[in-house]
C-alpha atoms as a PDB file:
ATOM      1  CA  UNK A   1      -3.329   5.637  -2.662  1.00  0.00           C
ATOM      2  CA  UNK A   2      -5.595   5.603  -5.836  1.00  0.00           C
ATOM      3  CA  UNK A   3      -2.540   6.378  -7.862  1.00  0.00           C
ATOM      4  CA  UNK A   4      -0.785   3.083  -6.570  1.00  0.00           C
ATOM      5  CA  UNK A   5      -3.731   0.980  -7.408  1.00  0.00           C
ATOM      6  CA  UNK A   6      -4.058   2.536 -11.531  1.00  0.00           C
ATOM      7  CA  UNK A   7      -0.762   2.000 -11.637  1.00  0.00           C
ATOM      8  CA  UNK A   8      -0.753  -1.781 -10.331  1.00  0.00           C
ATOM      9  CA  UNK A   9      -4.203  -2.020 -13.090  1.00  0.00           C
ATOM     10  CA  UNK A  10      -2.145  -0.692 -15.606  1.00  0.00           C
ATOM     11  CA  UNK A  11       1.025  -3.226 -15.081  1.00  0.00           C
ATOM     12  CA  UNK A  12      -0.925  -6.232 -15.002  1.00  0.00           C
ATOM     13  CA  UNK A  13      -3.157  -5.154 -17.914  1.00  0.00           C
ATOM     14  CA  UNK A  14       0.354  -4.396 -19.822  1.00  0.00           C
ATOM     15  CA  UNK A  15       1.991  -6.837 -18.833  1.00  0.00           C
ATOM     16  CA  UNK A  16      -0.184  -9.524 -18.510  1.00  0.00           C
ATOM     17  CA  UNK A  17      -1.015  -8.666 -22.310  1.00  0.00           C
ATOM     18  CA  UNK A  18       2.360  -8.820 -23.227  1.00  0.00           C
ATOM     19  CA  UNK A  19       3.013 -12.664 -22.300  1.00  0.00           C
ATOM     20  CA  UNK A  20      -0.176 -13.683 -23.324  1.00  0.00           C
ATOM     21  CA  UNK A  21       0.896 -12.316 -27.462  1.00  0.00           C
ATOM     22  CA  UNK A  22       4.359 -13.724 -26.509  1.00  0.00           C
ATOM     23  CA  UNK A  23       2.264 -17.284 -26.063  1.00  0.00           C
ATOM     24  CA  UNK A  24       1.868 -17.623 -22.412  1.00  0.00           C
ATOM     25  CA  UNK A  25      -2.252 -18.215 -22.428  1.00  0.00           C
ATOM     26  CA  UNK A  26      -2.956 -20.900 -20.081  1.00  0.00           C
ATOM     27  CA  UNK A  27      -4.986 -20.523 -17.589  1.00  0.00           C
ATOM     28  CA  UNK A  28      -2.218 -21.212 -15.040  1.00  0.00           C
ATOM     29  CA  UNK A  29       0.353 -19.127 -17.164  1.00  0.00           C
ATOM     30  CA  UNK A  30      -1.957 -15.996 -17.009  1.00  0.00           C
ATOM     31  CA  UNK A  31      -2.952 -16.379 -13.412  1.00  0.00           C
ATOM     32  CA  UNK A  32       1.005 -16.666 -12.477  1.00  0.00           C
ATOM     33  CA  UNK A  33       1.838 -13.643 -14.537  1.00  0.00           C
ATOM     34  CA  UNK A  34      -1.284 -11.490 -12.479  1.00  0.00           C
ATOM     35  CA  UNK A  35      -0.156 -12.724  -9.464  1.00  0.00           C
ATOM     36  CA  UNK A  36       3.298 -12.014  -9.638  1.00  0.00           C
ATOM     37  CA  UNK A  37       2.803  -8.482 -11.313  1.00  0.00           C
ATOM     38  CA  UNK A  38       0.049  -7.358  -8.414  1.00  0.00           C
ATOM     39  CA  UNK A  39       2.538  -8.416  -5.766  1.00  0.00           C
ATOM     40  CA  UNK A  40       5.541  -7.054  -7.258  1.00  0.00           C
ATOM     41  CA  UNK A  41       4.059  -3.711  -8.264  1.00  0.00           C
ATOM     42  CA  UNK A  42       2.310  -3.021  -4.702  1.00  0.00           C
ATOM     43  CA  UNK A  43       5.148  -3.791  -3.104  1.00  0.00           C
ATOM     44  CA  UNK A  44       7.718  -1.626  -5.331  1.00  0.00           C
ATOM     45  CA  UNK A  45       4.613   1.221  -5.273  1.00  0.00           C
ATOM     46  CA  UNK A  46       4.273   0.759  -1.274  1.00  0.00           C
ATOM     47  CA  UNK A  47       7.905   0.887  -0.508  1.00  0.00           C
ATOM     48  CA  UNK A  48       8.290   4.304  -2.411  1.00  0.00           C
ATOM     49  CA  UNK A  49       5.361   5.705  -0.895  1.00  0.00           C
ATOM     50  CA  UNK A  50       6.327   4.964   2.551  1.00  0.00           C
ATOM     51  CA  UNK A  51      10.249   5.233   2.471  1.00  0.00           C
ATOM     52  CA  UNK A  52      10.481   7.741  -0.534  1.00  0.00           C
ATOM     53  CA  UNK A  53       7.734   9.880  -0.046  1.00  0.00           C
ATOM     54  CA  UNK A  54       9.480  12.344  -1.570  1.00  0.00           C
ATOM     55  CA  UNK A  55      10.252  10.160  -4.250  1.00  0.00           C
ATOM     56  CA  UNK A  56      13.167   7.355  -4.840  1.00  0.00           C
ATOM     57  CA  UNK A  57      15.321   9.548  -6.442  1.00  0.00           C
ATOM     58  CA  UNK A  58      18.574   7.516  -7.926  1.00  0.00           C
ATOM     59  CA  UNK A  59      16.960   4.177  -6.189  1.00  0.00           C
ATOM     60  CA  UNK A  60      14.446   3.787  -8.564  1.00  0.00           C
ATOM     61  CA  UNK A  61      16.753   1.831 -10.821  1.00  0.00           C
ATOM     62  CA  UNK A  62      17.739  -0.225  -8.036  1.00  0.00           C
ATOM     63  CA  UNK A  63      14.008  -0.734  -7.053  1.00  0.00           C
ATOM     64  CA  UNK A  64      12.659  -1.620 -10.684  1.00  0.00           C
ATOM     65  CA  UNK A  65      15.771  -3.877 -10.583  1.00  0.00           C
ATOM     66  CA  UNK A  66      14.818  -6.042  -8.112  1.00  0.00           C
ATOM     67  CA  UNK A  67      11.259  -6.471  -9.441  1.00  0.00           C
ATOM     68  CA  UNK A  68      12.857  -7.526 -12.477  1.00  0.00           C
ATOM     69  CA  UNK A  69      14.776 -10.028 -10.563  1.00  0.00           C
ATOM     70  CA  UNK A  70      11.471 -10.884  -8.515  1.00  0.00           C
ATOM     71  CA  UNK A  71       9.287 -11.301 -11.319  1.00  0.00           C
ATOM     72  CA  UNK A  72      11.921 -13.210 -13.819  1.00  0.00           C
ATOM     73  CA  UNK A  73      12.655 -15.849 -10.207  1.00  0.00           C
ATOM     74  CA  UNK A  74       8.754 -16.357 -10.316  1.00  0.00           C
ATOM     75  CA  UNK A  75       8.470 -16.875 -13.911  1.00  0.00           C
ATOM     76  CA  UNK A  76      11.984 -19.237 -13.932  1.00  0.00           C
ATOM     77  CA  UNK A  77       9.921 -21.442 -11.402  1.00  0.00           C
ATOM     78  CA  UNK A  78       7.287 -21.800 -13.287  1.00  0.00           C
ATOM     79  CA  UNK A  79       7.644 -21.700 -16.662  1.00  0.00           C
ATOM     80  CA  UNK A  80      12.031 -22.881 -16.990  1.00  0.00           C
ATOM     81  CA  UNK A  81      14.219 -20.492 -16.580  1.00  0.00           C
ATOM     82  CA  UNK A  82      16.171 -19.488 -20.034  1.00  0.00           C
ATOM     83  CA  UNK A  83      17.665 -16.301 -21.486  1.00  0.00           C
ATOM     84  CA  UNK A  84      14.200 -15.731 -23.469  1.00  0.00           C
ATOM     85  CA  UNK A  85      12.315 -15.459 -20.534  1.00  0.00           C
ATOM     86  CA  UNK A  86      14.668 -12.550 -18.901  1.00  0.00           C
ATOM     87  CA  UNK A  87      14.565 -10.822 -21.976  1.00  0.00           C
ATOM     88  CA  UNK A  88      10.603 -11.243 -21.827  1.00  0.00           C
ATOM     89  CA  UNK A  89      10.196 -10.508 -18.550  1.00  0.00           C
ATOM     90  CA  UNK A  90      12.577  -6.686 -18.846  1.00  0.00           C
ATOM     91  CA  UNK A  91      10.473  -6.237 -21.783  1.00  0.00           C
ATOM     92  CA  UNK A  92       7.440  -6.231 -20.012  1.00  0.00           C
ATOM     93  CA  UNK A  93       8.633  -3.958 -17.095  1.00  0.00           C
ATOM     94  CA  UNK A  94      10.270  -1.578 -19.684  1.00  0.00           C
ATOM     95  CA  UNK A  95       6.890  -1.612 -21.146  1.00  0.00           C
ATOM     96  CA  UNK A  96       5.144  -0.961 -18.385  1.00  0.00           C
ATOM     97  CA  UNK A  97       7.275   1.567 -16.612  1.00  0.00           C
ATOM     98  CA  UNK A  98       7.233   3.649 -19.669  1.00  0.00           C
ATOM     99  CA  UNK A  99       3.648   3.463 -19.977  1.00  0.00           C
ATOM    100  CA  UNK A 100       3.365   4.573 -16.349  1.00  0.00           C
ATOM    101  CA  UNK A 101       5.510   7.567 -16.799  1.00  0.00           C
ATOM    102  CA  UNK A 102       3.747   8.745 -19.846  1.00  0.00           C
ATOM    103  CA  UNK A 103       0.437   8.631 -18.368  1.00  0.00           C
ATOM    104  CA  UNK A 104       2.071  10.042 -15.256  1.00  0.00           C
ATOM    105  CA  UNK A 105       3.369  12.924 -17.005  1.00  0.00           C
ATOM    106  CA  UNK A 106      -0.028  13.228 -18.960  1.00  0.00           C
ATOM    107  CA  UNK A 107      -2.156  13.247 -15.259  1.00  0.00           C
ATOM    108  CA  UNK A 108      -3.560  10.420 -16.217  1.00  0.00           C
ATOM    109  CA  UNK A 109      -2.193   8.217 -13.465  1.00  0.00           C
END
Protein backbone atom coordinates (compact mmCIF):
# COMPACT_ATOMS: atom_id res chain seq x y z
CA UNK A 1 0.00 0.00 0.00
CA UNK A 2 2.98 2.43 0.63
CA UNK A 3 3.98 1.93 -2.95
CA UNK A 4 0.47 3.27 -4.17
CA UNK A 5 0.70 6.30 -2.04
CA UNK A 6 4.74 7.37 -3.46
CA UNK A 7 3.47 6.80 -6.49
CA UNK A 8 0.19 9.07 -6.18
CA UNK A 9 3.11 11.83 -4.32
CA UNK A 10 5.11 11.46 -7.18
CA UNK A 11 2.19 12.16 -9.95
CA UNK A 12 0.88 15.10 -8.37
CA UNK A 13 4.35 16.51 -7.58
CA UNK A 14 5.11 15.81 -11.52
CA UNK A 15 2.38 16.68 -12.71
CA UNK A 16 1.17 19.31 -10.80
CA UNK A 17 4.71 20.92 -11.67
CA UNK A 18 4.23 20.45 -15.11
CA UNK A 19 0.99 22.77 -15.54
CA UNK A 20 2.09 25.13 -13.20
CA UNK A 21 5.60 25.91 -15.89
CA UNK A 22 2.97 25.40 -18.67
CA UNK A 23 1.10 28.63 -16.83
CA UNK A 24 -1.63 27.09 -14.90
CA UNK A 25 -0.70 28.87 -11.25
CA UNK A 26 -3.84 29.96 -9.77
CA UNK A 27 -4.78 28.99 -6.83
CA UNK A 28 -7.91 27.29 -8.23
CA UNK A 29 -5.89 25.96 -11.33
CA UNK A 30 -3.35 24.16 -8.98
CA UNK A 31 -5.89 22.87 -6.54
CA UNK A 32 -7.97 21.34 -9.69
CA UNK A 33 -4.87 19.79 -11.14
CA UNK A 34 -4.07 18.00 -7.29
CA UNK A 35 -7.36 17.01 -7.06
CA UNK A 36 -7.87 15.44 -10.18
CA UNK A 37 -4.33 13.72 -10.24
CA UNK A 38 -4.88 12.18 -6.42
CA UNK A 39 -8.23 10.81 -7.56
CA UNK A 40 -7.24 9.57 -10.81
CA UNK A 41 -3.99 7.95 -9.70
CA UNK A 42 -5.60 6.08 -6.52
CA UNK A 43 -8.11 4.93 -8.41
CA UNK A 44 -5.97 3.59 -11.55
CA UNK A 45 -3.29 2.32 -8.56
CA UNK A 46 -6.37 0.67 -6.52
CA UNK A 47 -7.97 -1.00 -9.43
CA UNK A 48 -4.61 -2.80 -10.38
CA UNK A 49 -3.93 -3.77 -7.00
CA UNK A 50 -7.19 -5.32 -6.40
CA UNK A 51 -8.18 -6.74 -9.93
CA UNK A 52 -4.53 -7.19 -11.29
CA UNK A 53 -2.71 -8.25 -8.47
CA UNK A 54 -0.63 -9.93 -10.54
CA UNK A 55 -0.28 -7.04 -12.56
CA UNK A 56 -2.48 -5.46 -15.62
CA UNK A 57 -0.64 -7.02 -18.10
CA UNK A 58 -1.82 -5.67 -21.80
CA UNK A 59 -4.64 -3.46 -19.82
CA UNK A 60 -2.38 -1.09 -18.64
CA UNK A 61 -2.66 0.91 -21.83
CA UNK A 62 -6.25 0.73 -21.62
CA UNK A 63 -6.12 1.80 -17.88
CA UNK A 64 -3.62 4.85 -18.33
CA UNK A 65 -6.05 5.58 -21.22
CA UNK A 66 -8.87 6.27 -19.43
CA UNK A 67 -7.07 8.45 -16.85
CA UNK A 68 -6.02 10.38 -19.69
CA UNK A 69 -9.54 10.71 -20.73
CA UNK A 70 -10.52 11.35 -16.93
CA UNK A 71 -8.07 13.87 -16.24
CA UNK A 72 -8.25 15.85 -19.82
CA UNK A 73 -12.72 15.77 -19.06
CA UNK A 74 -11.75 17.47 -15.65
CA UNK A 75 -9.37 19.88 -17.01
CA UNK A 76 -11.90 20.62 -20.33
CA UNK A 77 -14.45 21.67 -17.51
CA UNK A 78 -12.49 23.79 -16.01
CA UNK A 79 -10.10 25.39 -17.81
CA UNK A 80 -11.95 25.09 -21.96
CA UNK A 81 -11.45 22.30 -23.58
CA UNK A 82 -8.94 22.72 -26.78
CA UNK A 83 -6.39 20.51 -28.54
CA UNK A 84 -3.52 22.22 -26.28
CA UNK A 85 -4.90 21.05 -23.28
CA UNK A 86 -5.02 17.15 -24.47
CA UNK A 87 -1.70 17.46 -25.62
CA UNK A 88 -0.83 18.98 -22.03
CA UNK A 89 -2.63 16.79 -20.18
CA UNK A 90 -0.80 13.19 -22.19
CA UNK A 91 2.26 15.07 -21.57
CA UNK A 92 1.92 15.09 -18.07
CA UNK A 93 0.83 11.38 -17.70
CA UNK A 94 3.67 10.36 -20.15
CA UNK A 95 5.75 12.24 -17.77
CA UNK A 96 4.70 10.82 -14.95
CA UNK A 97 4.31 7.21 -15.91
CA UNK A 98 7.82 7.22 -17.08
CA UNK A 99 9.04 8.67 -14.01
CA UNK A 100 7.18 5.96 -12.09
CA UNK A 101 8.69 3.17 -14.01
CA UNK A 102 12.17 4.42 -13.69
CA UNK A 103 12.05 4.78 -10.09
CA UNK A 104 10.16 1.50 -10.09
CA UNK A 105 12.80 -0.25 -11.83
CA UNK A 106 15.45 1.64 -9.62
CA UNK A 107 13.45 0.34 -6.09
CA UNK A 108 12.83 3.51 -5.44
CA UNK A 109 9.06 3.35 -5.60
Amino acid sequence: MLRIFKACILTVFLETGLFYLLGYRKKDDVTIVVCANVITNLVLNLTIAWFFPGGPGSFLLLLEIAVVIAEYLIYAKAFGATNRLFGQTLAANVLSYAAGVVLGAAGLL
